[in-house]
PDB file of N, CA and C in Angstrom:
ATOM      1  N   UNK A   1      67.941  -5.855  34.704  1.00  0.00           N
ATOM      2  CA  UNK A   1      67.334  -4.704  34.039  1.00  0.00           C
ATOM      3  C   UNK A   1      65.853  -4.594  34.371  1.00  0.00           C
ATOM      4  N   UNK A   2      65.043  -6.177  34.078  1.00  0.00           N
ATOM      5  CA  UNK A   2      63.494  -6.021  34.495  1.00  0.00           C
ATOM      6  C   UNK A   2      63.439  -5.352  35.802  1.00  0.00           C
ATOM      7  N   UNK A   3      64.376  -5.934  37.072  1.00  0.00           N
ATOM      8  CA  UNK A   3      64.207  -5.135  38.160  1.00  0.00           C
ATOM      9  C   UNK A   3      64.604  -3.296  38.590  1.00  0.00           C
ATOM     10  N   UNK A   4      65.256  -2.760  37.703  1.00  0.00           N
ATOM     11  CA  UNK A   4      65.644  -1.114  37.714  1.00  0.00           C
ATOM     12  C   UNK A   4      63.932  -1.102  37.492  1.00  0.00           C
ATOM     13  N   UNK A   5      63.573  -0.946  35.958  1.00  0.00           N
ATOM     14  CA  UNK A   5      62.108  -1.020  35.644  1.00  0.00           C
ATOM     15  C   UNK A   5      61.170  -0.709  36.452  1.00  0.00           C
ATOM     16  N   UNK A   6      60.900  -2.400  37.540  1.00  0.00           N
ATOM     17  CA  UNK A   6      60.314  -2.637  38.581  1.00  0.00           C
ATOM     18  C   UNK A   6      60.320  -1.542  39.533  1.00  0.00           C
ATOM     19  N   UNK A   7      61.204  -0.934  39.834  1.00  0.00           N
ATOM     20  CA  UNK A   7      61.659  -0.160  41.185  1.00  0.00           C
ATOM     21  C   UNK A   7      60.996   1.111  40.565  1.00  0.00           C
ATOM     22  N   UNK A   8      61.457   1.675  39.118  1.00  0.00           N
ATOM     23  CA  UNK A   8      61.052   3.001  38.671  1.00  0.00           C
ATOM     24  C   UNK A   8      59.713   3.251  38.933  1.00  0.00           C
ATOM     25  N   UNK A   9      59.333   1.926  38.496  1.00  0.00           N
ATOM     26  CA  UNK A   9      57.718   1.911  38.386  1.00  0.00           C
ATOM     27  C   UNK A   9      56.679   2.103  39.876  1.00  0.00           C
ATOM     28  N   UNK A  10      57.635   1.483  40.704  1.00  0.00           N
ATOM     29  CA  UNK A  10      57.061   1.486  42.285  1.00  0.00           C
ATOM     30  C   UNK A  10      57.230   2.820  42.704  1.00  0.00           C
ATOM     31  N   UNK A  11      58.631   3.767  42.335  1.00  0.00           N
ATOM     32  CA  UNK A  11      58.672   4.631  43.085  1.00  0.00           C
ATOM     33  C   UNK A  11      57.597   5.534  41.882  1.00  0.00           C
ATOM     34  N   UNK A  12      57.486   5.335  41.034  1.00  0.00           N
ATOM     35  CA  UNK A  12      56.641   6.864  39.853  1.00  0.00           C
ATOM     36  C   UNK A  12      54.972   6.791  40.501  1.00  0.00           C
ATOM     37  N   UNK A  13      54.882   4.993  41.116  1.00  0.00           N
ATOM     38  CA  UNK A  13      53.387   4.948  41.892  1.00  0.00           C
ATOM     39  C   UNK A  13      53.242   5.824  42.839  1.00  0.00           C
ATOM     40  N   UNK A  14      54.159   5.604  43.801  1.00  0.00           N
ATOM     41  CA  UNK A  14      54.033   6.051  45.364  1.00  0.00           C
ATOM     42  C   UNK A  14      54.108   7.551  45.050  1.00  0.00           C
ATOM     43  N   UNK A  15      54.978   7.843  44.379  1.00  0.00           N
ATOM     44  CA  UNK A  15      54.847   9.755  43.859  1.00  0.00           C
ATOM     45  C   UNK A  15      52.942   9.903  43.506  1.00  0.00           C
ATOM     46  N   UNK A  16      52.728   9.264  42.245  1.00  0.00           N
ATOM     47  CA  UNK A  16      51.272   9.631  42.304  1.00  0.00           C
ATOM     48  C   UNK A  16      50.598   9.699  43.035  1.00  0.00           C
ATOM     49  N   UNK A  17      50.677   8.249  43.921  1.00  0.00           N
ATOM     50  CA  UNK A  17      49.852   8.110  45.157  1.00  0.00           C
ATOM     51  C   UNK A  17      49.490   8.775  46.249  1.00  0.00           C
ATOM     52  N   UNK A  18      50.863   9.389  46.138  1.00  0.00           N
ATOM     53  CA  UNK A  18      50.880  10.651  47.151  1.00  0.00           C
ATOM     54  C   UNK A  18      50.514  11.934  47.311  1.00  0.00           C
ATOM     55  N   UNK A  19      50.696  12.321  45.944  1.00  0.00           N
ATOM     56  CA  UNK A  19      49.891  13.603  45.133  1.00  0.00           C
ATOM     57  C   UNK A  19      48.958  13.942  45.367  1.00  0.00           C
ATOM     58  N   UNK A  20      48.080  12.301  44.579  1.00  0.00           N
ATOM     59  CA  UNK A  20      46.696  12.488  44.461  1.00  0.00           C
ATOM     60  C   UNK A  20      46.065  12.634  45.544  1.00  0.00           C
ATOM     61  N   UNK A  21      46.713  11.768  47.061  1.00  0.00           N
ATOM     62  CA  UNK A  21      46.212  11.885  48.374  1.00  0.00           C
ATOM     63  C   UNK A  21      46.264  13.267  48.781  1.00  0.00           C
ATOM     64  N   UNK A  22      46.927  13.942  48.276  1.00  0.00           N
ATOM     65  CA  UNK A  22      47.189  15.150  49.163  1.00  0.00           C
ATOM     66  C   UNK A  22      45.959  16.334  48.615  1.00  0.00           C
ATOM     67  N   UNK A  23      46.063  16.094  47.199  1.00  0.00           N
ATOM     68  CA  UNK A  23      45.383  16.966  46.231  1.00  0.00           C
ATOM     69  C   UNK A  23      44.086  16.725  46.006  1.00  0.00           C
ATOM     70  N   UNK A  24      43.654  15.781  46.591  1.00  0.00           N
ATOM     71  CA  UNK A  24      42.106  15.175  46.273  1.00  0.00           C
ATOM     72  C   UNK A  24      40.927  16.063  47.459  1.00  0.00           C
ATOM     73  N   UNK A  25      40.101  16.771  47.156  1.00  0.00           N
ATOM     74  CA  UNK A  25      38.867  17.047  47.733  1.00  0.00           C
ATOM     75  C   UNK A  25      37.882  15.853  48.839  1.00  0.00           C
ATOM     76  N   UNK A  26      37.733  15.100  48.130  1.00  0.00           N
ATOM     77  CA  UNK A  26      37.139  13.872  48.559  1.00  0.00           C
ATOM     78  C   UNK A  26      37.189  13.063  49.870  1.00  0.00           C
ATOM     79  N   UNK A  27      36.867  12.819  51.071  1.00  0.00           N
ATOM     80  CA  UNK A  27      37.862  12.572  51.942  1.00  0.00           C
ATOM     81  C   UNK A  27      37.706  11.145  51.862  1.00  0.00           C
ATOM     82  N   UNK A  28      36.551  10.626  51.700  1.00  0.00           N
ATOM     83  CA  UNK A  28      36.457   9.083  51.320  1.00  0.00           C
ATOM     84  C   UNK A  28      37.633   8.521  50.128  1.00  0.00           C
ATOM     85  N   UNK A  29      38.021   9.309  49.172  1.00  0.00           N
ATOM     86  CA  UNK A  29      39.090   8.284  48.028  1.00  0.00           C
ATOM     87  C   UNK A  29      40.482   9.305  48.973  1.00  0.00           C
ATOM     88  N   UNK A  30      40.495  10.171  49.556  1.00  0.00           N
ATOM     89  CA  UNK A  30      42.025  10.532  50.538  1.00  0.00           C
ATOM     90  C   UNK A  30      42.056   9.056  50.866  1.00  0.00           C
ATOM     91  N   UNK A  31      41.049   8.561  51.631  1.00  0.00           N
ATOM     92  CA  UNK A  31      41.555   7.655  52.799  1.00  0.00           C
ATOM     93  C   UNK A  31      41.960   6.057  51.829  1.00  0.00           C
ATOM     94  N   UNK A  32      40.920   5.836  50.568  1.00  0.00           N
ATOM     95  CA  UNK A  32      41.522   4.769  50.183  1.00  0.00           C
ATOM     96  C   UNK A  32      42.492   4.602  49.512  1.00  0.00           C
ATOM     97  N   UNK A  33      43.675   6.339  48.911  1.00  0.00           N
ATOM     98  CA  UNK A  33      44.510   6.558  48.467  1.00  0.00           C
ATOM     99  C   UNK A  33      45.376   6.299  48.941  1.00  0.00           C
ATOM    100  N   UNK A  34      45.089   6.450  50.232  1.00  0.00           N
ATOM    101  CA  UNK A  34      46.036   6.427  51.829  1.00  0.00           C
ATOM    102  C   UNK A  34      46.296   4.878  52.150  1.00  0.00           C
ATOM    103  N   UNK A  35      45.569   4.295  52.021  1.00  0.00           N
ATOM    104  CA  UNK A  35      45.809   2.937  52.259  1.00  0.00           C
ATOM    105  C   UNK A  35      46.231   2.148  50.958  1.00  0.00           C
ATOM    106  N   UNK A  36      46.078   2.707  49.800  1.00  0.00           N
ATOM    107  CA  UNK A  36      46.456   2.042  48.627  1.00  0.00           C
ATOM    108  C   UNK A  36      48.480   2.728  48.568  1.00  0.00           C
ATOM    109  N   UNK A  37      48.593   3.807  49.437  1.00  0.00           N
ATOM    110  CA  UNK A  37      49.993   4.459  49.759  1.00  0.00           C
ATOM    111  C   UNK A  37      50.572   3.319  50.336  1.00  0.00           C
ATOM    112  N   UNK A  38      49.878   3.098  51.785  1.00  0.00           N
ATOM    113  CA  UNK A  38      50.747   2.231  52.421  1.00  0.00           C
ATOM    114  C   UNK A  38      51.022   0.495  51.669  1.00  0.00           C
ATOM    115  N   UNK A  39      50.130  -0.025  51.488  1.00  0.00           N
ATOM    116  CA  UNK A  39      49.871  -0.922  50.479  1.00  0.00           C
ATOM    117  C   UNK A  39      51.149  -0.931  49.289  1.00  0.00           C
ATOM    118  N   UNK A  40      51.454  -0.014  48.699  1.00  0.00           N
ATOM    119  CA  UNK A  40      52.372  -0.130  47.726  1.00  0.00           C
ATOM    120  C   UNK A  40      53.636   0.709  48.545  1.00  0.00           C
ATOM    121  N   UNK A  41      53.818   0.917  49.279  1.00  0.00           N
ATOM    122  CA  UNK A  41      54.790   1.260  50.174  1.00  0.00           C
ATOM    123  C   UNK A  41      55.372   0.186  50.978  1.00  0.00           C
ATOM    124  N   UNK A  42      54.550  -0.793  51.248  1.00  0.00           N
ATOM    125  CA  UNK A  42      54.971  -2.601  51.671  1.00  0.00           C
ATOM    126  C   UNK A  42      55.505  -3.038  50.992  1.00  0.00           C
ATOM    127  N   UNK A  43      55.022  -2.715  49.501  1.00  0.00           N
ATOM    128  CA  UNK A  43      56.383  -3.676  48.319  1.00  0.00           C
ATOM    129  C   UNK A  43      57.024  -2.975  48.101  1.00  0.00           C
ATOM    130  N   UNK A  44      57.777  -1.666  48.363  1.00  0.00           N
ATOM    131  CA  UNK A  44      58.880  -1.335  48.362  1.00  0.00           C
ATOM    132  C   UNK A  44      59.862  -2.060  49.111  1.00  0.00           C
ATOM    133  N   UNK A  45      59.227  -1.654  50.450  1.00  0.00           N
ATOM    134  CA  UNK A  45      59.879  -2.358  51.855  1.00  0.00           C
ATOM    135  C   UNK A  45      60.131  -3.917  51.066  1.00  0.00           C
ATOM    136  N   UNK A  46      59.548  -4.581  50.761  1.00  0.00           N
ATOM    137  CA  UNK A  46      60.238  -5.866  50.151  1.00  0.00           C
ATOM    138  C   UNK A  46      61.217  -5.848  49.038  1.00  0.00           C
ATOM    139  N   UNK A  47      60.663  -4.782  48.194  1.00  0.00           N
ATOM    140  CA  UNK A  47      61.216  -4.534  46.979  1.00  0.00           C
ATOM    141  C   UNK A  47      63.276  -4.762  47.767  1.00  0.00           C
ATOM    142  N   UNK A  48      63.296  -3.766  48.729  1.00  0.00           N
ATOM    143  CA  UNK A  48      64.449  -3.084  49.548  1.00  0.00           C
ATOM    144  C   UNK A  48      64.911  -4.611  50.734  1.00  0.00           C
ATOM    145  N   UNK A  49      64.271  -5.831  49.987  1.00  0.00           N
ATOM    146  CA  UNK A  49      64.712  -7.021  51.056  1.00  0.00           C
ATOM    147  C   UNK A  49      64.321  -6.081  52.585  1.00  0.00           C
ATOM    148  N   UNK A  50      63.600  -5.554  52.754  1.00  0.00           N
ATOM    149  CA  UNK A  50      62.894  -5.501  54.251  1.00  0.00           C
ATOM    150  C   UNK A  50      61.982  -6.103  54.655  1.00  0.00           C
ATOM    151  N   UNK A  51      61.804  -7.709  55.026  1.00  0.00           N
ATOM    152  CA  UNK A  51      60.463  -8.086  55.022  1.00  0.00           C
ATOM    153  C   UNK A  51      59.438  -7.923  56.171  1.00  0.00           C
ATOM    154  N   UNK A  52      60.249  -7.208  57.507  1.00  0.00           N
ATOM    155  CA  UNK A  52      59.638  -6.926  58.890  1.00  0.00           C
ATOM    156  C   UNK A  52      58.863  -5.912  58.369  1.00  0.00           C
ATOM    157  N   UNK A  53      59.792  -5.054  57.608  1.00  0.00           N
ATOM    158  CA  UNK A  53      59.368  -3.627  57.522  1.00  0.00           C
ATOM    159  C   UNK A  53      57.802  -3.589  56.502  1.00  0.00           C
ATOM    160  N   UNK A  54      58.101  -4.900  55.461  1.00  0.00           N
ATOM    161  CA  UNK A  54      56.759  -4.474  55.292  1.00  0.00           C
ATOM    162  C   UNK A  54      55.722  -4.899  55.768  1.00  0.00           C
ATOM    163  N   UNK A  55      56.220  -6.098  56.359  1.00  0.00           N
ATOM    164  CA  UNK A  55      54.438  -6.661  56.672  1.00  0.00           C
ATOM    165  C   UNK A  55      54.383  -5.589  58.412  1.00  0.00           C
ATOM    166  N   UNK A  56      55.345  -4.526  58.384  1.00  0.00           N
ATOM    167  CA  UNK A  56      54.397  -3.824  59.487  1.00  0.00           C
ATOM    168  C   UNK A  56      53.435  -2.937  58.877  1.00  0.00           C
ATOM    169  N   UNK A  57      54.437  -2.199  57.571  1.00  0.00           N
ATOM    170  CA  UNK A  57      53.787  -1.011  56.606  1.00  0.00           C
ATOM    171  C   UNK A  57      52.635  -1.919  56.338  1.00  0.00           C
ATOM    172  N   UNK A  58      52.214  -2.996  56.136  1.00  0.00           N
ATOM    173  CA  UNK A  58      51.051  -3.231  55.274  1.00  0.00           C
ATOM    174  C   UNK A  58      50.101  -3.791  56.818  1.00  0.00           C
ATOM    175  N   UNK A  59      50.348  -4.189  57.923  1.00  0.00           N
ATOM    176  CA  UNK A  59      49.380  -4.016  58.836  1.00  0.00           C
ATOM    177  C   UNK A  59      48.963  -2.789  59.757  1.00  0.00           C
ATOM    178  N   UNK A  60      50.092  -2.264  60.124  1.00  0.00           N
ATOM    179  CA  UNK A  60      49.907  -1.024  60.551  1.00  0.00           C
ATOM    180  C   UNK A  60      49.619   0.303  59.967  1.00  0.00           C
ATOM    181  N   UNK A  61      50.231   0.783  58.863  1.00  0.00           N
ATOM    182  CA  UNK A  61      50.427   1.385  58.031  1.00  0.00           C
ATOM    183  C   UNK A  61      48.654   1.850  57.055  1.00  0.00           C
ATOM    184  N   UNK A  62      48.827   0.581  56.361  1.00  0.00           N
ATOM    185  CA  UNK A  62      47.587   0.061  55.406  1.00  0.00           C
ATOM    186  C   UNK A  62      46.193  -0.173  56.114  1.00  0.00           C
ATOM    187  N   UNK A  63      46.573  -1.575  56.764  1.00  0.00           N
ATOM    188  CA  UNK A  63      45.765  -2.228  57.678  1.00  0.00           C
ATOM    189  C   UNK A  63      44.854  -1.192  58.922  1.00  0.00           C
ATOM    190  N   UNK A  64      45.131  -1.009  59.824  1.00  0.00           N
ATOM    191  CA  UNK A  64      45.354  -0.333  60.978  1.00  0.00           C
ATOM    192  C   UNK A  64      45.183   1.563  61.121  1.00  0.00           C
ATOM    193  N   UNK A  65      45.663   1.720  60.245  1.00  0.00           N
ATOM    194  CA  UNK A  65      45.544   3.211  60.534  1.00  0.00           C
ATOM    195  C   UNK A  65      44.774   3.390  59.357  1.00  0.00           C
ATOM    196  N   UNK A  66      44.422   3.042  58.028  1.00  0.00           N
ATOM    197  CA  UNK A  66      43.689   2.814  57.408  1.00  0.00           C
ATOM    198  C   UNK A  66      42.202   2.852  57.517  1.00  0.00           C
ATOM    199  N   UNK A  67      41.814   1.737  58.267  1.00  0.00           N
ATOM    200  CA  UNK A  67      40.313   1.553  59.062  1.00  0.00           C
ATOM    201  C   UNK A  67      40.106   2.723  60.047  1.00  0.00           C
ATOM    202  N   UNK A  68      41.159   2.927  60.719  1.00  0.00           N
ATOM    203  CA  UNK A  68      40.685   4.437  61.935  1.00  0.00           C
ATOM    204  C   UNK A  68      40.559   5.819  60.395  1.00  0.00           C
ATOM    205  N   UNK A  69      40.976   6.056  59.832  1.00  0.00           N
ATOM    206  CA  UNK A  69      40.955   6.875  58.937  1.00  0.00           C
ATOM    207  C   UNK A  69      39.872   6.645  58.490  1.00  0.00           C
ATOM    208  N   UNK A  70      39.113   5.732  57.578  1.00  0.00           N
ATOM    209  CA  UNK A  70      38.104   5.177  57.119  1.00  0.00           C
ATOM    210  C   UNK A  70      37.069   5.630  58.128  1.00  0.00           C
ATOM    211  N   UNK A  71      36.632   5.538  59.088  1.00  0.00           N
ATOM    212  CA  UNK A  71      36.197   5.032  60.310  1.00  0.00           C
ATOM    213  C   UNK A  71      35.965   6.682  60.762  1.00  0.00           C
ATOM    214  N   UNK A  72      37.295   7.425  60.940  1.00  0.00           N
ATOM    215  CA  UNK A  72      37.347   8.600  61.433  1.00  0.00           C
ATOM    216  C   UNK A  72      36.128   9.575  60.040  1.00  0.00           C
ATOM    217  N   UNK A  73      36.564   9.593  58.973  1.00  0.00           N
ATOM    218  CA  UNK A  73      35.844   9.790  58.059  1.00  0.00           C
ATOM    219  C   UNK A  73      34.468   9.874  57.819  1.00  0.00           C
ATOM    220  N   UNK A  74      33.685   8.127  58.156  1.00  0.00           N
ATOM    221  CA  UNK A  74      32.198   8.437  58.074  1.00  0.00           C
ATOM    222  C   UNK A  74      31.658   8.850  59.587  1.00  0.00           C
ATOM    223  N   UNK A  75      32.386   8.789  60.822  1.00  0.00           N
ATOM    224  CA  UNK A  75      32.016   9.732  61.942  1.00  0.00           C
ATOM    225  C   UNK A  75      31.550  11.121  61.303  1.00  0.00           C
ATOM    226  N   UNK A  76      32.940  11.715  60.450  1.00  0.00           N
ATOM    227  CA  UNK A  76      32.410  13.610  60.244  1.00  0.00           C
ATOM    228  C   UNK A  76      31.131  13.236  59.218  1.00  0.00           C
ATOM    229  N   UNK A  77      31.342  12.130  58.250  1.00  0.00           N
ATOM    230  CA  UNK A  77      29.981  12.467  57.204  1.00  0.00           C
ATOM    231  C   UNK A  77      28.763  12.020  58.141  1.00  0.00           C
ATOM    232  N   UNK A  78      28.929  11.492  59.408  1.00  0.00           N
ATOM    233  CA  UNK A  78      27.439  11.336  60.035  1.00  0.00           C
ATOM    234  C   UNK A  78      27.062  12.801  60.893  1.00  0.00           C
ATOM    235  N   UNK A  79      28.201  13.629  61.194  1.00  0.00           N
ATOM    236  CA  UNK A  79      27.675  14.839  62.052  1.00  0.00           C
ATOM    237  C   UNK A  79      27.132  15.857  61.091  1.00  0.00           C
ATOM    238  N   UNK A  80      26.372  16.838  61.597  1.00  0.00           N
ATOM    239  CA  UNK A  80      25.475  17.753  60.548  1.00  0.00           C
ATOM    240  C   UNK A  80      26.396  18.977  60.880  1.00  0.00           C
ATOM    241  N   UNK A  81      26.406  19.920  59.883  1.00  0.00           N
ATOM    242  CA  UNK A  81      27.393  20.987  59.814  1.00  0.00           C
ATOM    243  C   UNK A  81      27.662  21.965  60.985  1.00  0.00           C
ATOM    244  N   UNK A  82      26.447  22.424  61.277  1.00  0.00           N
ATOM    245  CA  UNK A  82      26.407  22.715  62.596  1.00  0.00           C
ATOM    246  C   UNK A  82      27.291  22.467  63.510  1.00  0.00           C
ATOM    247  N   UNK A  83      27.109  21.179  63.414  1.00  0.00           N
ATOM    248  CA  UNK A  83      28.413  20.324  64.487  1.00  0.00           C
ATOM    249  C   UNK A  83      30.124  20.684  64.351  1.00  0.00           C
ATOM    250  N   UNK A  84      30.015  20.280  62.706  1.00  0.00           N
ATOM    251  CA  UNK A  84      31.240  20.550  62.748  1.00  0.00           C
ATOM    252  C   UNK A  84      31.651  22.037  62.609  1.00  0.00           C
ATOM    253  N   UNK A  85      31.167  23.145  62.623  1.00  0.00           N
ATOM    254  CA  UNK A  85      31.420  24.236  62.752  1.00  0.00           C
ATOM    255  C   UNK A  85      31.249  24.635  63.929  1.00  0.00           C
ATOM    256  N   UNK A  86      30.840  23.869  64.913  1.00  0.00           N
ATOM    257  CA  UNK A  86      31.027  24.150  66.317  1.00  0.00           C
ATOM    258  C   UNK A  86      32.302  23.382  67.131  1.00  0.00           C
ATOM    259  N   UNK A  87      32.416  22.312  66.590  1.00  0.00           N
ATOM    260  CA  UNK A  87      33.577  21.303  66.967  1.00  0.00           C
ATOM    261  C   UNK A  87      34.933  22.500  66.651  1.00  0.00           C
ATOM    262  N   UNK A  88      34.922  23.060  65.505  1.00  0.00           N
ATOM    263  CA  UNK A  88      36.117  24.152  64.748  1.00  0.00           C
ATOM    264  C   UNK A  88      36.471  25.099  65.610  1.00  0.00           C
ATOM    265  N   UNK A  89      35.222  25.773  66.204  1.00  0.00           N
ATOM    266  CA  UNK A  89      35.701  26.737  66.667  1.00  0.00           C
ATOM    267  C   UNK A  89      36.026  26.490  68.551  1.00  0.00           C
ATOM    268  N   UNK A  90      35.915  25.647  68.518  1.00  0.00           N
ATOM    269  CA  UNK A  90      36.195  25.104  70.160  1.00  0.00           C
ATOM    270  C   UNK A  90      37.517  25.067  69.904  1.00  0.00           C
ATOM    271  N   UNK A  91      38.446  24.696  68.793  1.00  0.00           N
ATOM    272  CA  UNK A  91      39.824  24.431  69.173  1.00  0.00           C
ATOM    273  C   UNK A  91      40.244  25.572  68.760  1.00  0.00           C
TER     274      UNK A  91
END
């Protein structure tokens, strides 16, 4: 029974988690939403006896695409608007 619980509770996270990532303004808490996604998306994958699956979700996933996100992020907060309204209209 503790484990149904367990599972409800993982999947009612990853719903929020996902929400809030999508719905958030902010791009700095997107990205640590994003990695706090994949992060609790690894203990599913265990939750589900997958243990490859998670320690990829939690290096690749979390880990890995995480930091380029992070990373990709304070690149735009270092360019001045200008920039990025010129970067926009090039594509």
């Amino acid at each position: 029974m503790s484990g149904l619980v367990l599972d409800g509770l993982l999947a009612l996270a990853l719903l929020w988690i996902a929400a809030r990532t999508l719905t958030t303004r902010d791009l700095v808490q997107a990205a640590v939403l994003f990695i706090a996604f994949g992060l609790t998306m690894s203990l599913a994958w265990a939750r589900l006896a997958a243990p490859d699956l998670a320690i990829a979700e939690a290096a690749i996933g979390a880990g890995l695409t995480g930091a380029l996100v992070l990373d990709a992020v304070g690149a735009l907060r270092g360019r001045a608007p200008a920039e990025l309204t010129a970067a926009e209209d090039e594509e």
